[in-house]
N, C-alpha and C. Protein backbone atom coordinates (compact mmCIF):
# COMPACT_ATOMS: atom_id res chain seq x y z
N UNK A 1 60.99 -55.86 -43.71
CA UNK A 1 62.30 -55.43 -43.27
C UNK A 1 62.58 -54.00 -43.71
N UNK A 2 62.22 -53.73 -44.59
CA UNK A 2 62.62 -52.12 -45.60
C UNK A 2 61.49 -51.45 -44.28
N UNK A 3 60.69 -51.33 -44.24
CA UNK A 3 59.70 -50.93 -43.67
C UNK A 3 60.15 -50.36 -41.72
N UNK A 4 61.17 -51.00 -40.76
CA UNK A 4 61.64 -51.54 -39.99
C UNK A 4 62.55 -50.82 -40.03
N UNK A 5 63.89 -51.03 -41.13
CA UNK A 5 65.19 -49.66 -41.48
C UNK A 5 64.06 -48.84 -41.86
N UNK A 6 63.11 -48.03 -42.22
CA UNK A 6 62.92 -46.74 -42.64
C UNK A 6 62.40 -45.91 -41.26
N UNK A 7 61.94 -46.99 -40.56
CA UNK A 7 61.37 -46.44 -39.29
C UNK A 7 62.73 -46.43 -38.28
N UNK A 8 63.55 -47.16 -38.12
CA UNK A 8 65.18 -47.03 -37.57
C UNK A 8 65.77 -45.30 -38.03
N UNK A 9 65.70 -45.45 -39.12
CA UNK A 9 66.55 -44.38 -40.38
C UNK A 9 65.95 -43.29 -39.13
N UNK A 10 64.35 -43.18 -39.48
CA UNK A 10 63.94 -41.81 -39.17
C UNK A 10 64.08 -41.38 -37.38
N UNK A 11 64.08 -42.56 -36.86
CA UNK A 11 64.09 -42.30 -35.17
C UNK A 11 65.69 -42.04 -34.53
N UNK A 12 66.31 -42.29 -35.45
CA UNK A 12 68.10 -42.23 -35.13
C UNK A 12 68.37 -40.74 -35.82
N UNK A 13 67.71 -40.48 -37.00
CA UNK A 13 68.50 -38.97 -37.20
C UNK A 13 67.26 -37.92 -37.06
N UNK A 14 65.97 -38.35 -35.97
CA UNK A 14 64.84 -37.16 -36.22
C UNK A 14 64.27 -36.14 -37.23
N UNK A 15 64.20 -37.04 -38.31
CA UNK A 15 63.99 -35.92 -39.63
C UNK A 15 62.69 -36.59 -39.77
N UNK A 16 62.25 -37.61 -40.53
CA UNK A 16 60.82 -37.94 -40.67
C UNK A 16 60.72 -39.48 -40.23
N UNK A 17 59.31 -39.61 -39.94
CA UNK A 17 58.94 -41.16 -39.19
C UNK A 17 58.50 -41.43 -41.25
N UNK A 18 57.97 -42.83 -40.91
CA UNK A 18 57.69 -43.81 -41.89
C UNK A 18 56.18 -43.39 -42.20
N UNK A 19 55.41 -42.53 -41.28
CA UNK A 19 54.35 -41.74 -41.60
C UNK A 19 54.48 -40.43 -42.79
N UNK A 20 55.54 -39.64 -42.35
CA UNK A 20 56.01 -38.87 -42.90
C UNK A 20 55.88 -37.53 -42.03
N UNK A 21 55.78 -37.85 -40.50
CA UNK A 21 55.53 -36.54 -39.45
C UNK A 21 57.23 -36.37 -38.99
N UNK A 22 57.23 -34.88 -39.09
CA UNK A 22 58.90 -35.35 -38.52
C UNK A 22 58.74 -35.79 -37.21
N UNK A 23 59.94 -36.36 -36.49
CA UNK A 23 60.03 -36.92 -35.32
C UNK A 23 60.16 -35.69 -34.27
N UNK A 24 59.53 -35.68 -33.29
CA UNK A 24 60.04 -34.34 -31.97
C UNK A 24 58.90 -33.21 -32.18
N UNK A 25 58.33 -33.47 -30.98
CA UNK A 25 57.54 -32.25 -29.98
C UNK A 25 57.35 -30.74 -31.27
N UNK A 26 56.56 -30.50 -31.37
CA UNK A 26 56.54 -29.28 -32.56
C UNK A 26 56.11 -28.27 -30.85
N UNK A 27 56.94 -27.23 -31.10
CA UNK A 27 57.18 -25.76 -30.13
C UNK A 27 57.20 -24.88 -30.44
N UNK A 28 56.48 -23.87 -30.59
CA UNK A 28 56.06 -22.26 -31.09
C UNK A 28 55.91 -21.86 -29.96
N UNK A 29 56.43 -19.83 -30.39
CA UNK A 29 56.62 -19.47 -29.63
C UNK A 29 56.55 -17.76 -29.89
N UNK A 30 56.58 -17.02 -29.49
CA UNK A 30 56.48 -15.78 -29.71
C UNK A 30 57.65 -15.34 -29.56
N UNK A 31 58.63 -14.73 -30.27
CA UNK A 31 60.20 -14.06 -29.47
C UNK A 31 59.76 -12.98 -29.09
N UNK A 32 60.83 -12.37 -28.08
CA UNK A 32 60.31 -11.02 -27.54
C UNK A 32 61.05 -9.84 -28.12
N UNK A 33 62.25 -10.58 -29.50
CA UNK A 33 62.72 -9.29 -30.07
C UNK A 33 63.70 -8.34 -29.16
N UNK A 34 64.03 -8.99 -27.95
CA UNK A 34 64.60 -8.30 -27.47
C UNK A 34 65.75 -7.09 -27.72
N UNK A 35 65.62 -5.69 -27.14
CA UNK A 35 66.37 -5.12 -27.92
C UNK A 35 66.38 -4.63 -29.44
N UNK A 36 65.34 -5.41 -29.92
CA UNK A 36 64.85 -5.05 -31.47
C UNK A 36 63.98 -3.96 -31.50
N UNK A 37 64.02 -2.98 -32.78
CA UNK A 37 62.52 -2.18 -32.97
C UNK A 37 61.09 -2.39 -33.06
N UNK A 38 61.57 -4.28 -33.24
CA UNK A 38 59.96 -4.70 -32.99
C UNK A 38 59.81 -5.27 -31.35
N UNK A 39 60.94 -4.77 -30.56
CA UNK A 39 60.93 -5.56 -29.28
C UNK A 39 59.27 -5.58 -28.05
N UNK A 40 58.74 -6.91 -28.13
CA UNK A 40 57.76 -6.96 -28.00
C UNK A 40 57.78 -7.44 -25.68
N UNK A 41 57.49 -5.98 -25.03
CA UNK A 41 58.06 -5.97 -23.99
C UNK A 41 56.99 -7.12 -22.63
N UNK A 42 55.82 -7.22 -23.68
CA UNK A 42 54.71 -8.28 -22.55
C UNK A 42 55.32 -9.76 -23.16
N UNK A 43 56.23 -10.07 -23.81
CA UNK A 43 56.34 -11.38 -23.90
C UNK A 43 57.80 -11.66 -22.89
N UNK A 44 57.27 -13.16 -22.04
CA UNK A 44 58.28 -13.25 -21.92
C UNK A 44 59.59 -13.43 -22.19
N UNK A 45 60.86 -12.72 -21.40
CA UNK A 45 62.20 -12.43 -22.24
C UNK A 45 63.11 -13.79 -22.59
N UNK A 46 62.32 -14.94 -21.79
CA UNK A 46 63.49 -15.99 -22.09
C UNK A 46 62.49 -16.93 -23.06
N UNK A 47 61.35 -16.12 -23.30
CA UNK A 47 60.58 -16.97 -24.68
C UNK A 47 61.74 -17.93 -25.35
N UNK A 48 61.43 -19.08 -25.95
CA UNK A 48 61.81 -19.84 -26.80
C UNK A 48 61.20 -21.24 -26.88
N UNK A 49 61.62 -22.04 -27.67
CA UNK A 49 61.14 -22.99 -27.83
C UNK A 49 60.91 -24.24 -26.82
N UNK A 50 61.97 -23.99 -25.14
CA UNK A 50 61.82 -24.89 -24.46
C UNK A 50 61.39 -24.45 -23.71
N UNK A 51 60.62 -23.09 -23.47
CA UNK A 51 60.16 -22.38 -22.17
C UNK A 51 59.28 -20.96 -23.67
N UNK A 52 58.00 -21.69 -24.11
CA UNK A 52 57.50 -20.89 -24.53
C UNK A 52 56.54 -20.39 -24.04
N UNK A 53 56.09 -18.17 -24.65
CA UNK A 53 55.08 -17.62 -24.58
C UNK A 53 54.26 -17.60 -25.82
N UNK A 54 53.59 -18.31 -25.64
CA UNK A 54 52.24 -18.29 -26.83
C UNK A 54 51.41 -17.43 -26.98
N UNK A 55 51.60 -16.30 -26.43
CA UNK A 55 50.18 -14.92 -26.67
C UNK A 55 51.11 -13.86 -26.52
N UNK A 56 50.70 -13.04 -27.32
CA UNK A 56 51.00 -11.59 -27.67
C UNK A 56 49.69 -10.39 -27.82
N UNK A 57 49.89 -9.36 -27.07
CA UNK A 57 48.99 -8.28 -27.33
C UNK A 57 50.24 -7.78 -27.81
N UNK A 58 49.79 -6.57 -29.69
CA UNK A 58 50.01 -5.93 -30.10
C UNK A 58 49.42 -5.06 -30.77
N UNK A 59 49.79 -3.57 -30.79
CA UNK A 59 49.10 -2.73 -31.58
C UNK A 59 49.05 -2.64 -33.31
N UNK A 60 48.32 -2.78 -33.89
CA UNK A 60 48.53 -2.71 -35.09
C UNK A 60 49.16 -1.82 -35.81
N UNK A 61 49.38 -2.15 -36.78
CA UNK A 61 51.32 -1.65 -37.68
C UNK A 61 50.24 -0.44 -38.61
N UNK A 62 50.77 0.66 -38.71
CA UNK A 62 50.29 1.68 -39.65
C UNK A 62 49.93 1.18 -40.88
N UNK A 63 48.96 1.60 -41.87
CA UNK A 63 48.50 0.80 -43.03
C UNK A 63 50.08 1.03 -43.94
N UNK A 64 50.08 0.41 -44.72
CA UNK A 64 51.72 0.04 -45.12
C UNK A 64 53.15 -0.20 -45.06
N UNK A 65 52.80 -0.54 -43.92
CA UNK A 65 54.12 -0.76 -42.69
C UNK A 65 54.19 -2.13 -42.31
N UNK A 66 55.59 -2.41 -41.71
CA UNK A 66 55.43 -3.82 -40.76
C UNK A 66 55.75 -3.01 -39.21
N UNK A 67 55.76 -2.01 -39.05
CA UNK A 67 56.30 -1.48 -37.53
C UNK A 67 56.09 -2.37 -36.44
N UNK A 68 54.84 -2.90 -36.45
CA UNK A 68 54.79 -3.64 -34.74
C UNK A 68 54.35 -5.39 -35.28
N UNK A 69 55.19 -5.54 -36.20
CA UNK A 69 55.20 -7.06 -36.59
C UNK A 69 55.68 -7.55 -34.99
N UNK A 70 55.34 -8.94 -35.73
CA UNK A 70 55.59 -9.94 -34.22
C UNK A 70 56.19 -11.10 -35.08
N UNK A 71 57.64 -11.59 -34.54
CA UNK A 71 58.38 -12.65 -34.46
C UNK A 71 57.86 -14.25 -34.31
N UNK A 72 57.78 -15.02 -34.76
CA UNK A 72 57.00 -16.43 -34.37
C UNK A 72 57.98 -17.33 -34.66
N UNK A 73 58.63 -18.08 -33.81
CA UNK A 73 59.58 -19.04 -33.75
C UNK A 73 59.02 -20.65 -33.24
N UNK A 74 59.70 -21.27 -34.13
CA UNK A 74 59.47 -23.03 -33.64
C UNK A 74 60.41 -23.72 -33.89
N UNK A 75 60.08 -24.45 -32.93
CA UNK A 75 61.32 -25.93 -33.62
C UNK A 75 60.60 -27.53 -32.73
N UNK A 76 61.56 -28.38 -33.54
CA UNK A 76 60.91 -29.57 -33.23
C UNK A 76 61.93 -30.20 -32.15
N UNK A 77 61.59 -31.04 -30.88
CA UNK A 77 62.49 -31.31 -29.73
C UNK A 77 62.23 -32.30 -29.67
N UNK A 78 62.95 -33.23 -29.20
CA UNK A 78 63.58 -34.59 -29.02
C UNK A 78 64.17 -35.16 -28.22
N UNK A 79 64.01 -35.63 -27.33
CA UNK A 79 64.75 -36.09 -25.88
C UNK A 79 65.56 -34.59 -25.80
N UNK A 80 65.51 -33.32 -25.82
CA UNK A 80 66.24 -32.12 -25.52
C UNK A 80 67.01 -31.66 -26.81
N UNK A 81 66.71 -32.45 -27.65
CA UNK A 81 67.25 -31.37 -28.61
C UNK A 81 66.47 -31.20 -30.34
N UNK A 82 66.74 -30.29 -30.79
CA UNK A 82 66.09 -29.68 -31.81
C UNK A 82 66.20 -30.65 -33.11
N UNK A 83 65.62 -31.38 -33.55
CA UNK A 83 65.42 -31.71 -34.96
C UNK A 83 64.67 -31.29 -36.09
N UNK A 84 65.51 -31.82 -37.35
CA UNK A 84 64.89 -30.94 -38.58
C UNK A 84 64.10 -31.61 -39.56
N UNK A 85 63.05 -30.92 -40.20
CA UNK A 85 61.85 -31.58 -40.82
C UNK A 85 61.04 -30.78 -41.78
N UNK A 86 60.33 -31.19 -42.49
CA UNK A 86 59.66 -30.22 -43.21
C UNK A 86 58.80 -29.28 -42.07
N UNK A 87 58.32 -27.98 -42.31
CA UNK A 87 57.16 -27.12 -41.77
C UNK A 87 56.28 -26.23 -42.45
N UNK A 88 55.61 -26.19 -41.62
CA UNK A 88 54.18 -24.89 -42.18
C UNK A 88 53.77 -24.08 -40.84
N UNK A 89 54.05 -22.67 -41.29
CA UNK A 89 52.85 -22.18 -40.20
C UNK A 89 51.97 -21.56 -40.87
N UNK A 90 50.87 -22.17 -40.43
CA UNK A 90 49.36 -21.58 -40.59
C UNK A 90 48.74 -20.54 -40.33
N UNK A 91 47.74 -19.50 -40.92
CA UNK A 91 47.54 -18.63 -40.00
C UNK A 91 45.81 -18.38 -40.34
N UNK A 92 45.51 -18.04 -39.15
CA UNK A 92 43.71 -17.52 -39.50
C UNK A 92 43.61 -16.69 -38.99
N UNK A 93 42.15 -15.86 -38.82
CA UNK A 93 41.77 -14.87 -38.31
C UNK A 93 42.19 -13.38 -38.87
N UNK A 94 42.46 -12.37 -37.95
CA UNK A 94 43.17 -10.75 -38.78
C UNK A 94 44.51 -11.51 -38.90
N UNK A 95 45.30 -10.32 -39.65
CA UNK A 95 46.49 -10.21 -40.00
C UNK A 95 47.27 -11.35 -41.02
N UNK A 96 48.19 -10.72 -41.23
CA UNK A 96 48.91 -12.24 -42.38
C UNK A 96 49.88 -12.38 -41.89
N UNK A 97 50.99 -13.60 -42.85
CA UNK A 97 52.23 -13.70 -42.50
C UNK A 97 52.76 -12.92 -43.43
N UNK A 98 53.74 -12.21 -42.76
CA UNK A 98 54.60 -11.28 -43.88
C UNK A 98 56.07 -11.69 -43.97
N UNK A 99 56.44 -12.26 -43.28
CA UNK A 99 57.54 -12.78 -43.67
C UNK A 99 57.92 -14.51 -43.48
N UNK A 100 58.43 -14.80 -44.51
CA UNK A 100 58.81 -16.37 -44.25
C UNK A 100 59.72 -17.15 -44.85
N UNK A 101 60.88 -16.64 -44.39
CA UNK A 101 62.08 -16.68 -44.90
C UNK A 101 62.96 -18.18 -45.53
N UNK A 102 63.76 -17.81 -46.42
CA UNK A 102 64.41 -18.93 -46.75
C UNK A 102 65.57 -19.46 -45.57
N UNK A 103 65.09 -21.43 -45.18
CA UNK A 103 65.78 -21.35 -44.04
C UNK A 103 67.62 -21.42 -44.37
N UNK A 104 67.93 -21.59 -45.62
CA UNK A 104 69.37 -21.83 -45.73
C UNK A 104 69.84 -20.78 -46.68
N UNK A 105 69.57 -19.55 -47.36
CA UNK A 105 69.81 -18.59 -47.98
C UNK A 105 70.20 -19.13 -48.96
N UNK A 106 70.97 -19.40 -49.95
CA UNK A 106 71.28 -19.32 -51.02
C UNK A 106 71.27 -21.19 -51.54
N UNK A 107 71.23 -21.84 -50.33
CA UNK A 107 71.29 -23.40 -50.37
C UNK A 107 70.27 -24.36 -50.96
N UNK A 108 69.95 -25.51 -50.98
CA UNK A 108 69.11 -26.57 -51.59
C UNK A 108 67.71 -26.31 -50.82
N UNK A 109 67.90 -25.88 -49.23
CA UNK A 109 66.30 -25.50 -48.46
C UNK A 109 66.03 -24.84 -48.97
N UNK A 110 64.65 -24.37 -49.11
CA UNK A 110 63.27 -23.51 -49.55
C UNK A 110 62.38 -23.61 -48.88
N UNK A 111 61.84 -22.06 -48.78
CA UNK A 111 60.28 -21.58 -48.05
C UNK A 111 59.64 -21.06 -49.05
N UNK A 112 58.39 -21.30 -48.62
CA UNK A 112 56.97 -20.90 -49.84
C UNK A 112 55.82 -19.60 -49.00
N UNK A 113 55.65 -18.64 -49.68
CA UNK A 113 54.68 -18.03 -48.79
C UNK A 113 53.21 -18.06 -49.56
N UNK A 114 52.16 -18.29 -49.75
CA UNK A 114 50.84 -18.44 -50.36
C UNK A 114 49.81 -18.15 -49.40
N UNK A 115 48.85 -17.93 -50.03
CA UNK A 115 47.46 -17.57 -50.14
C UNK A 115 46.67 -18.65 -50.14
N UNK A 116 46.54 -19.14 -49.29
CA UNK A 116 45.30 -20.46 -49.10
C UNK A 116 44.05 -20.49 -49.62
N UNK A 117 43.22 -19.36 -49.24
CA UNK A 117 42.03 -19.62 -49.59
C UNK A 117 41.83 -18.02 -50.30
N UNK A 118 42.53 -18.13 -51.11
CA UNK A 118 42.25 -16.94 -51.99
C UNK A 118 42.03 -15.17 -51.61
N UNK A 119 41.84 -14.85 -50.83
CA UNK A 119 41.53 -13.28 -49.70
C UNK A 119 42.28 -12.79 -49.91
N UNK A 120 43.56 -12.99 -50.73
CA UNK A 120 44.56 -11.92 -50.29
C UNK A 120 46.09 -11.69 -49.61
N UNK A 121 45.72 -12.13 -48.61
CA UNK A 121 46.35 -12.01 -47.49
C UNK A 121 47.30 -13.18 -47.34
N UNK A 122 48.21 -13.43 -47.23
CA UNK A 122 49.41 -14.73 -47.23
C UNK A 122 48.90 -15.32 -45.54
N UNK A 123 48.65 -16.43 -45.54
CA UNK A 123 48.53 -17.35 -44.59
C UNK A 123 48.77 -18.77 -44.32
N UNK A 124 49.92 -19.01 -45.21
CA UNK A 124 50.81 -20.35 -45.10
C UNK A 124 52.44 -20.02 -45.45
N UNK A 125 53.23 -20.60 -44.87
CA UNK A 125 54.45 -20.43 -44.87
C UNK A 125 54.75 -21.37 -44.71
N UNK A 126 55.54 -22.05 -46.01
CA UNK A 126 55.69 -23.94 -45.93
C UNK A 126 57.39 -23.46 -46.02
N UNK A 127 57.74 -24.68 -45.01
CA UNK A 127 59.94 -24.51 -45.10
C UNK A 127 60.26 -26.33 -44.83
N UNK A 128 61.12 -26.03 -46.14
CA UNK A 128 61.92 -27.84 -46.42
C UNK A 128 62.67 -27.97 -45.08
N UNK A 129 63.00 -27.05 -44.33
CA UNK A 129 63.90 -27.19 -42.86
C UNK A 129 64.05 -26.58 -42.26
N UNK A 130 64.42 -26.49 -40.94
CA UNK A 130 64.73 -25.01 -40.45
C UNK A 130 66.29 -24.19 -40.63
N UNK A 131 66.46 -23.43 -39.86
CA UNK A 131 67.50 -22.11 -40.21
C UNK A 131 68.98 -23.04 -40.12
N UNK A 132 69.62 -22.93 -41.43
CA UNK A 132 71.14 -22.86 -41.11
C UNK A 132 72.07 -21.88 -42.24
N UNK A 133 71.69 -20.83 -41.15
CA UNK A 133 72.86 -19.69 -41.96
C UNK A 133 73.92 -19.73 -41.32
N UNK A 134 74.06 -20.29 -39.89
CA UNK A 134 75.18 -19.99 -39.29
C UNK A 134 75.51 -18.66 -38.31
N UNK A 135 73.82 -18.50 -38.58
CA UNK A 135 73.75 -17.12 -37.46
C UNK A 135 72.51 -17.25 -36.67
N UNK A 136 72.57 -16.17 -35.57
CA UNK A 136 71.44 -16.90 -34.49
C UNK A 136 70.08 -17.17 -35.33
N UNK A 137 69.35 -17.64 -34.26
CA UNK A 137 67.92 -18.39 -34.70
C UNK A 137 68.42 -19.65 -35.66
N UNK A 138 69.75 -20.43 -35.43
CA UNK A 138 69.92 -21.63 -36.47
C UNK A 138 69.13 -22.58 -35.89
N UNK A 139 69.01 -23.95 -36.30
CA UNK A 139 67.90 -25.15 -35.26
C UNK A 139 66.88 -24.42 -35.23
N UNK A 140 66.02 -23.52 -35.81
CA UNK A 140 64.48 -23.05 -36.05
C UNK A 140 64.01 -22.51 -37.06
N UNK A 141 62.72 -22.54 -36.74
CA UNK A 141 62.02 -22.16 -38.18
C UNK A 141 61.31 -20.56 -37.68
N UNK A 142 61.30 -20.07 -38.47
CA UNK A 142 60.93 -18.14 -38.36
C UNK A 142 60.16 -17.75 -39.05
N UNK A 143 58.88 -17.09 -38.54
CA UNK A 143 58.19 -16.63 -39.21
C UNK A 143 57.39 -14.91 -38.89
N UNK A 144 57.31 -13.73 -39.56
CA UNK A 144 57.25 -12.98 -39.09
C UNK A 144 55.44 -12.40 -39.30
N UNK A 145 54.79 -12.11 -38.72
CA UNK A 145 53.01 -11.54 -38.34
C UNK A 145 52.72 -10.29 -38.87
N UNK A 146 51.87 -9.46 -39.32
CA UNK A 146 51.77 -8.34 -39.13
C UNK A 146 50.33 -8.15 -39.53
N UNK A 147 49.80 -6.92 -38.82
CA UNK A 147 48.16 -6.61 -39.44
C UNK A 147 48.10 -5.23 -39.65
N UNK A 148 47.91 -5.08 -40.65
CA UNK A 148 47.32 -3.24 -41.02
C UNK A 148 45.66 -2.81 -40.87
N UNK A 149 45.10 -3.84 -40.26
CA UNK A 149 44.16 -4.24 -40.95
C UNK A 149 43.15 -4.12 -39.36
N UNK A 150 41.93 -4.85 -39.47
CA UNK A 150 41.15 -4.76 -38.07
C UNK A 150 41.16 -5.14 -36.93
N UNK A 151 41.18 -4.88 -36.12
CA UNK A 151 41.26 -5.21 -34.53
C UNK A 151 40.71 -6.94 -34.44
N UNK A 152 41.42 -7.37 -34.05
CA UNK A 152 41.37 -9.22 -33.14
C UNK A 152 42.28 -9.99 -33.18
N UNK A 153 41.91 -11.37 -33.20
CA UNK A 153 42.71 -12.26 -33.12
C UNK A 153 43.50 -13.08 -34.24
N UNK A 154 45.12 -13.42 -34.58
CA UNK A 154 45.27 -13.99 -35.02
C UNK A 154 46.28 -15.41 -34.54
N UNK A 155 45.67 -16.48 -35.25
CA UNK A 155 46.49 -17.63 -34.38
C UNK A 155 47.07 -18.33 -35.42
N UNK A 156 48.50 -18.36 -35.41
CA UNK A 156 49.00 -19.32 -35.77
C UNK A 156 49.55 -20.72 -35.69
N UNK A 157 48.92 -21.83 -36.45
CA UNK A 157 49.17 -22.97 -36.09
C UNK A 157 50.77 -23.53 -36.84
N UNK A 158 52.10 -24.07 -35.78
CA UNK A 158 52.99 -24.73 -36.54
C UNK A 158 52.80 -25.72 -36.34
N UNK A 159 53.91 -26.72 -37.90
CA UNK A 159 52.85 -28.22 -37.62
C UNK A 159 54.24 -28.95 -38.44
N UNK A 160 54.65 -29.77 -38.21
CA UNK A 160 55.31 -31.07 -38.76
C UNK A 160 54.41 -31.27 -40.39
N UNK A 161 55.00 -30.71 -41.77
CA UNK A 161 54.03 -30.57 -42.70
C UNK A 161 54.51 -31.25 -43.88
N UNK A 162 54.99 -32.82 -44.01
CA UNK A 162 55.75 -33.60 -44.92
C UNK A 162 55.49 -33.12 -46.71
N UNK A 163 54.09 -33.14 -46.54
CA UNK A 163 53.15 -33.19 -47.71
C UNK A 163 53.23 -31.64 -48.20
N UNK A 164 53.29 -30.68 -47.66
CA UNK A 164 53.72 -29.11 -47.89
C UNK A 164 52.36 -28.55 -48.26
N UNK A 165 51.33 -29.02 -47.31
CA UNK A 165 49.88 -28.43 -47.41
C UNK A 165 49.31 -27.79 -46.76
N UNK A 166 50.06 -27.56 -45.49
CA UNK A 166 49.52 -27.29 -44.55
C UNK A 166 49.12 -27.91 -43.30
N UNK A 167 48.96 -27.07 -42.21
CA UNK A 167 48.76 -27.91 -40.76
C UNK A 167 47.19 -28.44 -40.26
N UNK A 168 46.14 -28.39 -41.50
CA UNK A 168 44.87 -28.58 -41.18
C UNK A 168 45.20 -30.48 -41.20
N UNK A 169 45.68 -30.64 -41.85
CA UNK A 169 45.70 -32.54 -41.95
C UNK A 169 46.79 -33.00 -40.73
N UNK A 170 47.84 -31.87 -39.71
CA UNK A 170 48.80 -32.62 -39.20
C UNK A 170 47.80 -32.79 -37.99
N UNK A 171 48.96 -33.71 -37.16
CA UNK A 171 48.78 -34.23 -35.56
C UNK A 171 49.79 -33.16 -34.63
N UNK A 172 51.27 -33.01 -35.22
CA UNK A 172 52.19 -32.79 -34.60
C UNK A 172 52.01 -31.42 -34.79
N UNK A 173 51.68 -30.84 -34.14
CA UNK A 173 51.63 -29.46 -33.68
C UNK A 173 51.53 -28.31 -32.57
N UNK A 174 51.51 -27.29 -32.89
CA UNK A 174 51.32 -26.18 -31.70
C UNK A 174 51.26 -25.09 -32.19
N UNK A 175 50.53 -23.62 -31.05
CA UNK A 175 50.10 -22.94 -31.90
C UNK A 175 50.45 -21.72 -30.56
N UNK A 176 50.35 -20.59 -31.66
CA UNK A 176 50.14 -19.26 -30.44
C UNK A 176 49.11 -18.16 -31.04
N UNK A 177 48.88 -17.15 -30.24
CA UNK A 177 47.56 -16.58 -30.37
C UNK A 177 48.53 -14.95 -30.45
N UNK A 178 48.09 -13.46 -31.42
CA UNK A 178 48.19 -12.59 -30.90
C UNK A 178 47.14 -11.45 -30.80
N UNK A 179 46.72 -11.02 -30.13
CA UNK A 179 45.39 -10.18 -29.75
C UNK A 179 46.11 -8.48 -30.85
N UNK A 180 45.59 -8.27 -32.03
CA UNK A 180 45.41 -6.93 -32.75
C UNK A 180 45.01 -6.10 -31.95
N UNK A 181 45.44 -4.82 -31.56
CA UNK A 181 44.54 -4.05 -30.90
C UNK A 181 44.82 -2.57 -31.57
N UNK A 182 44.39 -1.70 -31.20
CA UNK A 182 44.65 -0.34 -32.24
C UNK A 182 44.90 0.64 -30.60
């Protein structure tokens, strides 16, 4: 019976199943920054999480700079709407994550940024929930790209991440690609 309410609990308020995956479609996406200094003009403009662009060509950011960072947005969907859950985005290949913000600013949520496999370079960004400051991008999780570094590919995987390890062990996921170029 406990077993039965925990699986009820989690399918009525979309936060986590009895597995521990949150409930709802994981959706990444590239923003296009519109209007921003990082406004990224080959993505599409109505990018988002229910009509996403998953690839980005960008030029790489001057060595000590974020200039031509790239925006990476997700959220988790549910018969049409956004639910909240633990996350991670993953990253391989060039470039790191450089930004990975706290989703509630001063509140009980927390984001982690680390170094996975030691290189250097930050390539996990774990968040207890997504954004509620009360200003746009709320109902998502944000994460910002950048490479100073060599020409190719980097892909980031987001993932439903209970355990706060990362998206190599999830199911629930999705991912986008951005091509480095100089």
């Amino acid at each position: 019976m406990a077993l039965a309410a925990l699986a009820l609990v989690g399918s009525s308020t979309g936060i986590a199943s009895a597995e521990g995956e949150t409930i709802g479609r994981a959706a990444s996406y590239v923003n296009p920054d519109t209007g921003a200094a990082t406004e990224n003009p080959n993505v599409n403009p109505n990018s988002e999480c229910e009509t996403p662009d998953r690839t980005d060509t960008q030029q790489i950011s001057p060595p000590g700079t974020t200039t031509n960072n790239v925006h990476n947005d997700a959220c988790f969907l549910k018969f049409g709407k956004r639910v909240n859950g633990p996350a991670s985005f993953q990253s391989s290949g060039v470039g790191v994550i450089s930004a990975c913000p706290d989703p509630d600013g001063t509140g009980p949520e927390f984001s982690r940024l680390t170094d996975t496999n030691g290189d250097g370079r930050a390539d996990l960004c774990y968040m207890s929930a997504f954004q509620t400051t009360g200003l746009p991008g709320d109902r998502e999780y944000h994460t910002r790209l950048n490479n100073t570094g060599p020409a190719g590919t980097q892909r980031v995987v987001f993932c439903s991440d209970a355990n706060a390890n990362g998206c190599r062990d999830e199911t629930n996921k999705s991912s986008i690609a951005i091509k480095w170029v100089r």
